[in-house]
C-alpha atoms as a PDB file:
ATOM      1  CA  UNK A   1     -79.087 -88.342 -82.077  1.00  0.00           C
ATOM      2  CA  UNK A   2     -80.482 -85.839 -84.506  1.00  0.00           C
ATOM      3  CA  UNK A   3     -80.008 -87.454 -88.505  1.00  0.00           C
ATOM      4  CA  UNK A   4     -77.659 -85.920 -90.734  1.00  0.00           C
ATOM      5  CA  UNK A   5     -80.577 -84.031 -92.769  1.00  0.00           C
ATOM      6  CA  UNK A   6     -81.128 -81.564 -89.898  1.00  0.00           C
ATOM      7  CA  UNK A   7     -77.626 -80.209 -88.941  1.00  0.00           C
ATOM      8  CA  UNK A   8     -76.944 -77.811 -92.074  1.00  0.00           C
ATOM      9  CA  UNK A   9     -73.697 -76.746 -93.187  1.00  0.00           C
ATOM     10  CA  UNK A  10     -74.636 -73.406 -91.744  1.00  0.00           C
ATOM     11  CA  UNK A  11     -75.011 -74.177 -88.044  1.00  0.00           C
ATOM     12  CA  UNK A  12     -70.992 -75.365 -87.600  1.00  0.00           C
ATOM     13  CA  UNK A  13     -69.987 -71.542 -88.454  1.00  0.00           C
ATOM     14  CA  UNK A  14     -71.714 -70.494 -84.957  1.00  0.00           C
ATOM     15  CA  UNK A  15     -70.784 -73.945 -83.270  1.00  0.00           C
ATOM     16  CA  UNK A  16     -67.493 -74.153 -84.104  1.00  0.00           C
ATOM     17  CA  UNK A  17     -66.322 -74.546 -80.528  1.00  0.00           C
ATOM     18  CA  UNK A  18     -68.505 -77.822 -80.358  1.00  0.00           C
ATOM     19  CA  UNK A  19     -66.644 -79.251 -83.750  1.00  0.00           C
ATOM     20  CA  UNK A  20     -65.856 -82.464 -81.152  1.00  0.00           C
ATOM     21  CA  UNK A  21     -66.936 -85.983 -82.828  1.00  0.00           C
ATOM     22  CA  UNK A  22     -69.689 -87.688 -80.486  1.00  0.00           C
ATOM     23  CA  UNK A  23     -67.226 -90.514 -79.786  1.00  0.00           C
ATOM     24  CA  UNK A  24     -64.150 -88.498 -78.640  1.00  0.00           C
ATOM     25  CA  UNK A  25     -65.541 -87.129 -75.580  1.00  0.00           C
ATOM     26  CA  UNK A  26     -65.910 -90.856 -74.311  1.00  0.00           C
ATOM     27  CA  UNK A  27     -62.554 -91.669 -75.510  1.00  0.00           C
ATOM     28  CA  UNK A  28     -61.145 -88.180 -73.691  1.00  0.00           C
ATOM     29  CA  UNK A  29     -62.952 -89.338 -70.240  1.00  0.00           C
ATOM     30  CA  UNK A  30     -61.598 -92.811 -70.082  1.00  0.00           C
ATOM     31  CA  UNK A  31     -58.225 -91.149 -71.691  1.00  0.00           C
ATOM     32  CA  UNK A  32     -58.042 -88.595 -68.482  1.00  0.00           C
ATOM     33  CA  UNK A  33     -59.272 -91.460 -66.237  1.00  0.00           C
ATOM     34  CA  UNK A  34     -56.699 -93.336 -67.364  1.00  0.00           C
ATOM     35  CA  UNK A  35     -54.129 -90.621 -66.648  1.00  0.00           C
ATOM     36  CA  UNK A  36     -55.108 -90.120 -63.340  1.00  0.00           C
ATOM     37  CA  UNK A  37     -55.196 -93.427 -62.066  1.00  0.00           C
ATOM     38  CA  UNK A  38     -52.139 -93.749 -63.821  1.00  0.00           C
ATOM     39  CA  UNK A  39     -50.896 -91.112 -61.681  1.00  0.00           C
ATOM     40  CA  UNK A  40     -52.338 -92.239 -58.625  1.00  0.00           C
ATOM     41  CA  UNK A  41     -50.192 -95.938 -59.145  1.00  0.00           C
ATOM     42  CA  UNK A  42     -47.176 -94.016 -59.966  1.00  0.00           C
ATOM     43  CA  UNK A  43     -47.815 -91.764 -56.794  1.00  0.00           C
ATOM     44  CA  UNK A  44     -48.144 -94.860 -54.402  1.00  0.00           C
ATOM     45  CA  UNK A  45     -45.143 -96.385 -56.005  1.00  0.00           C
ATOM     46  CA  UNK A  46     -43.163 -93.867 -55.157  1.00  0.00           C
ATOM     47  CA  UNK A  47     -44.428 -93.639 -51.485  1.00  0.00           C
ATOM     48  CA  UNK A  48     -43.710 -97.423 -51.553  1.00  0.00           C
ATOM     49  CA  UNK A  49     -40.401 -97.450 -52.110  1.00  0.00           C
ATOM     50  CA  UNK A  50     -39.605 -94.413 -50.446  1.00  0.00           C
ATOM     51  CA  UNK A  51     -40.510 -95.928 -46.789  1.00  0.00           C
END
């Protein structure tokens, strides 16, 4: 939320770690939601068809 004026070119050579763009770490949640439930449907297909 801080403006662009106050984050200096200086501070991403001690938070380089934290070079992540505000909007992928949404994206990366519903992406590994997605994966799981994905494999949670694929799991209880395959219990499904196995009986």
């Amino acid at each position: 939320m801080n403006p662009p004026t106050s984050t200096p070119t200086s501070s991403s050579s001690g938070a380089t770690q934290l070079a992540i763009p505000a909007w992928l770490i949404p994206l990366l949640v519903i992406a590994g939601f997605a994966l799981l439930m994905l494999a949670i449907w694929i799991f209880l297909r395959r219990a499904a068809s196995s009986q």
